[in-house]
PDB file of N, CA and C in Angstrom:
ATOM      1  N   UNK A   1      10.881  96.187 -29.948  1.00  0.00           N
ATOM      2  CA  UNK A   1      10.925  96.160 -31.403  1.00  0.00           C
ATOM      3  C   UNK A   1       9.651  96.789 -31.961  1.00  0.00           C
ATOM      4  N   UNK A   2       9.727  97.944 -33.408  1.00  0.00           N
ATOM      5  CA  UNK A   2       8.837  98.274 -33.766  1.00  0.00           C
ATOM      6  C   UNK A   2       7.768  97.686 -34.620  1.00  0.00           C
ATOM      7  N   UNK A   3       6.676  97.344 -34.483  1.00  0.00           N
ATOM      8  CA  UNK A   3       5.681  96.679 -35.229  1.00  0.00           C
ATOM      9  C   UNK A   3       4.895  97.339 -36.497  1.00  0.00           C
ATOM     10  N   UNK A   4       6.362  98.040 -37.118  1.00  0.00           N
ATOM     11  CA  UNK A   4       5.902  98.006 -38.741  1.00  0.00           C
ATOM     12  C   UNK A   4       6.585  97.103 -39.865  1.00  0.00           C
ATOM     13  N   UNK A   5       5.921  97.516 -40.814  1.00  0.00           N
ATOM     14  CA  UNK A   5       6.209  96.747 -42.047  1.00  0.00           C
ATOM     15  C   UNK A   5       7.154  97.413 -42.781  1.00  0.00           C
ATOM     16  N   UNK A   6       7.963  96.727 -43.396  1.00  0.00           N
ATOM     17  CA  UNK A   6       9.225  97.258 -44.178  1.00  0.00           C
ATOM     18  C   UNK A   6       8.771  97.029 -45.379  1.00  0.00           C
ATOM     19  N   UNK A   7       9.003  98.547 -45.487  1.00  0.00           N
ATOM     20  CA  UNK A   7       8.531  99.503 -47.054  1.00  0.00           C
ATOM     21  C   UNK A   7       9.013  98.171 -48.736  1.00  0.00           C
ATOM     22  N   UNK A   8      10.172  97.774 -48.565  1.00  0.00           N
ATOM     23  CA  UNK A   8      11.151  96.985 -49.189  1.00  0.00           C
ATOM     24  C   UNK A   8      10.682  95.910 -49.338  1.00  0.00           C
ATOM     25  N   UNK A   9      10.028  95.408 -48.265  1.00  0.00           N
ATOM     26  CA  UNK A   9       9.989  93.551 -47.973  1.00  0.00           C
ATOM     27  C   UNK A   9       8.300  93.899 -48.818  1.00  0.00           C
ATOM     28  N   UNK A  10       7.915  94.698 -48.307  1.00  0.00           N
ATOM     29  CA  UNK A  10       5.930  94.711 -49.233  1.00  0.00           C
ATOM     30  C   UNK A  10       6.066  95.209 -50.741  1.00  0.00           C
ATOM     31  N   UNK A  11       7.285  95.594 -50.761  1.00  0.00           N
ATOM     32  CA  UNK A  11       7.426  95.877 -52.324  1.00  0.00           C
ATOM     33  C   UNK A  11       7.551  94.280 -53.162  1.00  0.00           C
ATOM     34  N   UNK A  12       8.362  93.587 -52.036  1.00  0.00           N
ATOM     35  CA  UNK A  12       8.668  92.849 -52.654  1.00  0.00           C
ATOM     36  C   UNK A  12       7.691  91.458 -52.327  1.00  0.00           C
ATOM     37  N   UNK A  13       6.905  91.640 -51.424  1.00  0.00           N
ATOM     38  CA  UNK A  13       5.440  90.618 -51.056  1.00  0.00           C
ATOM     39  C   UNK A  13       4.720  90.873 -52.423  1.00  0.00           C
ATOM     40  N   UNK A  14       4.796  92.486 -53.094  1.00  0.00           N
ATOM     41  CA  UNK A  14       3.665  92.098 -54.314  1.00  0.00           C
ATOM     42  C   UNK A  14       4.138  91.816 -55.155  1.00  0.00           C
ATOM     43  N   UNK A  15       5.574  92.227 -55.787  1.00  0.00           N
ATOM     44  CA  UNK A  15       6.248  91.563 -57.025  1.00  0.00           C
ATOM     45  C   UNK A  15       6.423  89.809 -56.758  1.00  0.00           C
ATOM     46  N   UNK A  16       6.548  89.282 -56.017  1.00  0.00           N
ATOM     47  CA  UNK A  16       6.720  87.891 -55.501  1.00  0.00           C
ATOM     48  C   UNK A  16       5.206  87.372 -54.425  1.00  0.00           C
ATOM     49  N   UNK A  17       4.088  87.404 -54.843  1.00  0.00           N
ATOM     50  CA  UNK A  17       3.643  86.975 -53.933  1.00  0.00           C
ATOM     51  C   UNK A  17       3.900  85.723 -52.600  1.00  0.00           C
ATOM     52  N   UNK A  18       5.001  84.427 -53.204  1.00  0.00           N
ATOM     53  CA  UNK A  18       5.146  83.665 -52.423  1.00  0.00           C
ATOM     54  C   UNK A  18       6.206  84.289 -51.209  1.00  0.00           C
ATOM     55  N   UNK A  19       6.914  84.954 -51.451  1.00  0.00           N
ATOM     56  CA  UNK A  19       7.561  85.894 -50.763  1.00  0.00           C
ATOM     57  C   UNK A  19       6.924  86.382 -49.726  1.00  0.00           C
ATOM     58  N   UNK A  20       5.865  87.270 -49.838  1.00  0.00           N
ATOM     59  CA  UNK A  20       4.501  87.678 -48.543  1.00  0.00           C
ATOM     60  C   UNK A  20       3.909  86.499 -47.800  1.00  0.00           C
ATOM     61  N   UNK A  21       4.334  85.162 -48.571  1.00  0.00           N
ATOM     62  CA  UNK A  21       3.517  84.577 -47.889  1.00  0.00           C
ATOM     63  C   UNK A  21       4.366  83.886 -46.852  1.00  0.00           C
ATOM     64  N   UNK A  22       5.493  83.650 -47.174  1.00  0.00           N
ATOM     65  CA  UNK A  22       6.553  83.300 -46.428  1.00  0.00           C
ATOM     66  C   UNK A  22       7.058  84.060 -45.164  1.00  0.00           C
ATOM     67  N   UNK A  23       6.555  85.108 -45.652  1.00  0.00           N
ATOM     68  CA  UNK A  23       7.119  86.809 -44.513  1.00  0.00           C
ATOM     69  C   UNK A  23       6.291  86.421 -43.966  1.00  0.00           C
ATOM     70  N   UNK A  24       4.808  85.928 -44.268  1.00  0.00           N
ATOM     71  CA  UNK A  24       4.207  85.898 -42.837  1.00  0.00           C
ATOM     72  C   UNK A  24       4.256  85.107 -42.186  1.00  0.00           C
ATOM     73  N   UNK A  25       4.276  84.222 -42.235  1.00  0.00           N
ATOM     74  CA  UNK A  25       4.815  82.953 -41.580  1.00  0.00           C
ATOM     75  C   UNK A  25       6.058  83.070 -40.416  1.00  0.00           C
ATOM     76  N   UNK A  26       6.592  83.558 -41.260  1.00  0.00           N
ATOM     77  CA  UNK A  26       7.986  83.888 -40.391  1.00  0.00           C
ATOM     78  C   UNK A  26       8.047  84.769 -39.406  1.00  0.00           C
ATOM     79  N   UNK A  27       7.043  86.213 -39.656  1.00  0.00           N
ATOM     80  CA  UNK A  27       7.092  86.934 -38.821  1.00  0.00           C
ATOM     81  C   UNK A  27       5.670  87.107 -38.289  1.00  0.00           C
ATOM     82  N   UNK A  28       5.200  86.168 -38.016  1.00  0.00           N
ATOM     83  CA  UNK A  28       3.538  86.298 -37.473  1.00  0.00           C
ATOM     84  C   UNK A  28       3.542  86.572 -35.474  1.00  0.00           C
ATOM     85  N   UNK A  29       4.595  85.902 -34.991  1.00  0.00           N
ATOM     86  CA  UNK A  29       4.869  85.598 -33.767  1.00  0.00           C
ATOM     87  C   UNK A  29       5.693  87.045 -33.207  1.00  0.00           C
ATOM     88  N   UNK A  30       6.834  87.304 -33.710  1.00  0.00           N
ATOM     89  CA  UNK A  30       7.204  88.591 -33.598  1.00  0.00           C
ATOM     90  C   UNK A  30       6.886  90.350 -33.533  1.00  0.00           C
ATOM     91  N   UNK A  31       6.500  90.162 -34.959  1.00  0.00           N
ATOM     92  CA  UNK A  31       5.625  91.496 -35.636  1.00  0.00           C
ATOM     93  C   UNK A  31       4.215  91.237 -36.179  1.00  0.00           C
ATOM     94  N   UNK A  32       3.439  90.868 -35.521  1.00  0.00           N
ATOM     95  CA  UNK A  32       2.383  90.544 -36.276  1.00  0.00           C
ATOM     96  C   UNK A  32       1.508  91.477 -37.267  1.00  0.00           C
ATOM     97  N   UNK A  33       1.477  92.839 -37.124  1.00  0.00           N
ATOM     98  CA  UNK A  33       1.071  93.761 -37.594  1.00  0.00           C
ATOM     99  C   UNK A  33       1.792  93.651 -39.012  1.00  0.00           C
ATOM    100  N   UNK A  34       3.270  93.696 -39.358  1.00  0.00           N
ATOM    101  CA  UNK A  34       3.979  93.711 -40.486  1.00  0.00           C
ATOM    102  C   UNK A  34       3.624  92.653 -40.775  1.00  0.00           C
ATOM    103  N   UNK A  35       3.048  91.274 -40.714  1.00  0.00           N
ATOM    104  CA  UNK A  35       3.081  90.408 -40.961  1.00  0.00           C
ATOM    105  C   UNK A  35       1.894  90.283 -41.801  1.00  0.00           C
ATOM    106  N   UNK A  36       0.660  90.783 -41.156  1.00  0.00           N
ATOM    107  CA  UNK A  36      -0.772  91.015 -41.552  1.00  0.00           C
ATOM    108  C   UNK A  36      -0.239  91.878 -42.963  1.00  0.00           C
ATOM    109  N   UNK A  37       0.272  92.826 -43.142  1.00  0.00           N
ATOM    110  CA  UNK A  37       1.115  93.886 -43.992  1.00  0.00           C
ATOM    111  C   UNK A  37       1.399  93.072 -45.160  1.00  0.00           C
ATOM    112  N   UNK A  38       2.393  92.211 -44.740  1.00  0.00           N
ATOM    113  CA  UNK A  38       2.800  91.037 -46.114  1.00  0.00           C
ATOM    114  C   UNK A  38       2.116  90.441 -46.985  1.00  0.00           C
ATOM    115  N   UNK A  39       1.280  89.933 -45.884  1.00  0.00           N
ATOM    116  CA  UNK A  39       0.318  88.824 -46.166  1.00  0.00           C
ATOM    117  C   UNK A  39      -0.768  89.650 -47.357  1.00  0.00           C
ATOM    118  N   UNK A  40      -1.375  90.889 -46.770  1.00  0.00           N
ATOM    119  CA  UNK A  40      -2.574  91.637 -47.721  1.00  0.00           C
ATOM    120  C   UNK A  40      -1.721  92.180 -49.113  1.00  0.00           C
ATOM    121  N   UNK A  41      -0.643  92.400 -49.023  1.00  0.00           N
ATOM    122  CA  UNK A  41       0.238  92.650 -49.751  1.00  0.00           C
ATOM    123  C   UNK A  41       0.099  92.034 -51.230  1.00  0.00           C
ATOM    124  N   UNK A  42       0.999  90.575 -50.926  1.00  0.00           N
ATOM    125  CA  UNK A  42       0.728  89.413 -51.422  1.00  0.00           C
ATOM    126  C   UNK A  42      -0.995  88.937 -51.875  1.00  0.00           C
ATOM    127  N   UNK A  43      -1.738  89.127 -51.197  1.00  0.00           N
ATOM    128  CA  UNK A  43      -2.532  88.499 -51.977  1.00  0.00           C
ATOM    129  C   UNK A  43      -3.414  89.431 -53.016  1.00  0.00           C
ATOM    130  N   UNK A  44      -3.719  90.498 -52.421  1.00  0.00           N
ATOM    131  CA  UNK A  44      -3.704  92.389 -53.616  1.00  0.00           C
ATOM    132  C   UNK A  44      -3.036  91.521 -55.197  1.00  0.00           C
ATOM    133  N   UNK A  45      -2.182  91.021 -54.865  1.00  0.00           N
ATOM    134  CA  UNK A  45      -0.998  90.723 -55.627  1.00  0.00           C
ATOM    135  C   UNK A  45      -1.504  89.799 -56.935  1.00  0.00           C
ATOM    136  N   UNK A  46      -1.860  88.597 -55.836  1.00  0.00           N
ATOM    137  CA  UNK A  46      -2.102  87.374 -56.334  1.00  0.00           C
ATOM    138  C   UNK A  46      -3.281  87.587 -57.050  1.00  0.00           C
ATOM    139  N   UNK A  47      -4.307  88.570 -56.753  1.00  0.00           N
ATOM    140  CA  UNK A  47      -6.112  88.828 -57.144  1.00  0.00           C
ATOM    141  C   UNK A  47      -5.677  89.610 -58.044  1.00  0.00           C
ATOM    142  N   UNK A  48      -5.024  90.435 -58.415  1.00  0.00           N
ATOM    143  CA  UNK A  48      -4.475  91.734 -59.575  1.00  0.00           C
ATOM    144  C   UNK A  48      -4.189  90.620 -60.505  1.00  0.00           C
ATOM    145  N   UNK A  49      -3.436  89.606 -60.370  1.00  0.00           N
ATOM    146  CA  UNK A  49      -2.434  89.208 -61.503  1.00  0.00           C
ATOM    147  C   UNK A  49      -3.541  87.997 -62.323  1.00  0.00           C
ATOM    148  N   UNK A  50      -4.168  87.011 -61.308  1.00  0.00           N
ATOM    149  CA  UNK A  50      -5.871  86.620 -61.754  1.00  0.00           C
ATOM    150  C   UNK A  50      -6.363  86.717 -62.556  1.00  0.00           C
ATOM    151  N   UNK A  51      -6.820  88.364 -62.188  1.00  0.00           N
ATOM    152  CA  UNK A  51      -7.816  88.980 -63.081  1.00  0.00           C
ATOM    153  C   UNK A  51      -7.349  89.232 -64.086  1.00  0.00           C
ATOM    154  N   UNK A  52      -5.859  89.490 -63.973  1.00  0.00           N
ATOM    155  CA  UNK A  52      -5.686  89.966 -65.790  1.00  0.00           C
ATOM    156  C   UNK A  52      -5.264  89.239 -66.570  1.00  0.00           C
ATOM    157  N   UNK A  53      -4.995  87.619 -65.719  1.00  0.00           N
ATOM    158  CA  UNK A  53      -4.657  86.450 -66.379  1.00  0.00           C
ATOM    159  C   UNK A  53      -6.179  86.333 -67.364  1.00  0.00           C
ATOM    160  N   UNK A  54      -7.227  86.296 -66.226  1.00  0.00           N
ATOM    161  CA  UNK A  54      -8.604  85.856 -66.808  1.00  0.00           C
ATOM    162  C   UNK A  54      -9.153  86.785 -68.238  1.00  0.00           C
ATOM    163  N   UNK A  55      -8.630  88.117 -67.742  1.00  0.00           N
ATOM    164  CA  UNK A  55      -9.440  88.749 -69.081  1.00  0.00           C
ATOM    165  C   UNK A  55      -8.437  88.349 -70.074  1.00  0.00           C
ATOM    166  N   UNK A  56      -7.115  88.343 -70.059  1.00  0.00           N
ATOM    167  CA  UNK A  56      -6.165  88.326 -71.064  1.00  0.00           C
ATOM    168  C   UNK A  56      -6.716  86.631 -71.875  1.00  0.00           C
ATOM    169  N   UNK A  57      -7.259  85.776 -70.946  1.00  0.00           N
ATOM    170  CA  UNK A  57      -7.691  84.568 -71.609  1.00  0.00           C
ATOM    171  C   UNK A  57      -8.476  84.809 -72.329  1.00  0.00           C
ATOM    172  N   UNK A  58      -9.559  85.715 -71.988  1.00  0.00           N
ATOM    173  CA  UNK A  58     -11.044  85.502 -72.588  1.00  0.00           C
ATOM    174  C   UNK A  58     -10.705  86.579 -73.718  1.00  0.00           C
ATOM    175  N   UNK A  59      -9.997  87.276 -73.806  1.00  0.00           N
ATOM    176  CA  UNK A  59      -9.661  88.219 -74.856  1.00  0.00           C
ATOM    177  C   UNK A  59      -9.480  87.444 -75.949  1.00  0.00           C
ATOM    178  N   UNK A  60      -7.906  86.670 -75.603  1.00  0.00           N
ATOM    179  CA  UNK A  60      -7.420  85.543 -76.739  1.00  0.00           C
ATOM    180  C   UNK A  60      -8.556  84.376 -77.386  1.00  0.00           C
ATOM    181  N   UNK A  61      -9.601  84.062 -76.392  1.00  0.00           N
ATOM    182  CA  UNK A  61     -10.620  83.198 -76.899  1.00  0.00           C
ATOM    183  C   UNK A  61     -11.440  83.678 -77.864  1.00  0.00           C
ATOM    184  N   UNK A  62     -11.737  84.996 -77.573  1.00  0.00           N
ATOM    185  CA  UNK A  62     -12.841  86.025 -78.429  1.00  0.00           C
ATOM    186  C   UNK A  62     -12.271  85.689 -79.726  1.00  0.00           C
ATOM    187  N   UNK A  63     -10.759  86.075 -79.588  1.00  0.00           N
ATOM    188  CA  UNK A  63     -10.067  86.386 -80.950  1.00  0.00           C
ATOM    189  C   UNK A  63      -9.668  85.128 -82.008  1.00  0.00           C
ATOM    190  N   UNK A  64      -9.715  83.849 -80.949  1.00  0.00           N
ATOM    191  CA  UNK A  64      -9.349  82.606 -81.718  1.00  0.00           C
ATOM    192  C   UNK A  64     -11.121  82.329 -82.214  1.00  0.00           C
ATOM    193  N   UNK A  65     -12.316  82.440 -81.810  1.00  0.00           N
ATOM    194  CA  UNK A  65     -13.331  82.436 -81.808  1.00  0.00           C
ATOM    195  C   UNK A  65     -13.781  83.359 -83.235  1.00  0.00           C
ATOM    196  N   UNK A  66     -13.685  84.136 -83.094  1.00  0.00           N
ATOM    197  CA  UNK A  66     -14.057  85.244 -84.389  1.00  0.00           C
ATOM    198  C   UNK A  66     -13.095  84.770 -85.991  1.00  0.00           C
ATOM    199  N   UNK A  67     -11.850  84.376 -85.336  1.00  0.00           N
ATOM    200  CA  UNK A  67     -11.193  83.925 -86.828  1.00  0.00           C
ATOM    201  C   UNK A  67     -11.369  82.459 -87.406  1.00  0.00           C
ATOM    202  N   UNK A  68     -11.691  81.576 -86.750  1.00  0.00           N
ATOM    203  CA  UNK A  68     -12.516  80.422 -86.879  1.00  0.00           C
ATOM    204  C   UNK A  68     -13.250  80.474 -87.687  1.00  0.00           C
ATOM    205  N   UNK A  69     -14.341  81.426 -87.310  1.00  0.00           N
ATOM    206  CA  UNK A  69     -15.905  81.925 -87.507  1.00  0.00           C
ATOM    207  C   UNK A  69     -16.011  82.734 -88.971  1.00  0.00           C
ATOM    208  N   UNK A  70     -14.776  83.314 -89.301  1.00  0.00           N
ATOM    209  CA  UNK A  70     -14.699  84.103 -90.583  1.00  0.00           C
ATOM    210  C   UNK A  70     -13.648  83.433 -91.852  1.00  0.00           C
ATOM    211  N   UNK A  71     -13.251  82.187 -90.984  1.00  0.00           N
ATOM    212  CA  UNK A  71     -12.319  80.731 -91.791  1.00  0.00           C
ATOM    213  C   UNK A  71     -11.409  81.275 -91.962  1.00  0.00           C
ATOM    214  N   UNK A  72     -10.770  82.341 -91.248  1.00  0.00           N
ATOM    215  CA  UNK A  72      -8.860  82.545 -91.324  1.00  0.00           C
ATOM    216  C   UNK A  72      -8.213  81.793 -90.955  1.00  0.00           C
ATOM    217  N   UNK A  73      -8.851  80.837 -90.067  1.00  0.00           N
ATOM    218  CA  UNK A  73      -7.988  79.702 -88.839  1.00  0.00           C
ATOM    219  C   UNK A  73      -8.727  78.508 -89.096  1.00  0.00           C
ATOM    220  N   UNK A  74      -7.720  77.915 -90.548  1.00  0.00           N
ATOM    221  CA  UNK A  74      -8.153  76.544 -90.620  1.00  0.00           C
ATOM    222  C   UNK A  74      -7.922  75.094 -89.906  1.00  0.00           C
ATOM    223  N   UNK A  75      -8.489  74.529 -89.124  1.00  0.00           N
ATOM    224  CA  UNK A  75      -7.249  73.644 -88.458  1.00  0.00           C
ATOM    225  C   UNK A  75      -7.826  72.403 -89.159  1.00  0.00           C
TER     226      UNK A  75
END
């Protein structure tokens, strides 16, 4: 059996990270190389989506922060 990674399954390790993580698991014993594949896949994945969780927070804070500050946002 060949010890690559399927083009399909890493497409779908980064749209789904739990997906990569599962692939590896499953195929760590078999293919380990595709497996390593999934796994970096997935977590590329998981660190991309993070970071833009984090700035997208601190963006929205800036912005709830500044309208506060200029009394548009009375609470």
């Amino acid at each position: 059996m060949e010890d690559r990674a399927n083009v399909g399954l890493v497409i779908v390790s980064v749209l789904f990270p739990i997906v990569g993580l599962i692939l590896f698991f499953v195929k760590k014993k078999e293919t380990p190389k595709a497996a390593k594949a999934y796994i970096i896949a997935a977590a590329i994945s998981f660190v991309v989506c993070l970071l833009i969780n984090i700035i997208v927070m601190a963006v929205a804070g800036s912005m709830v922060a500044t309208m506060v500050s200029y009394g548009a946002l009375m609470c």
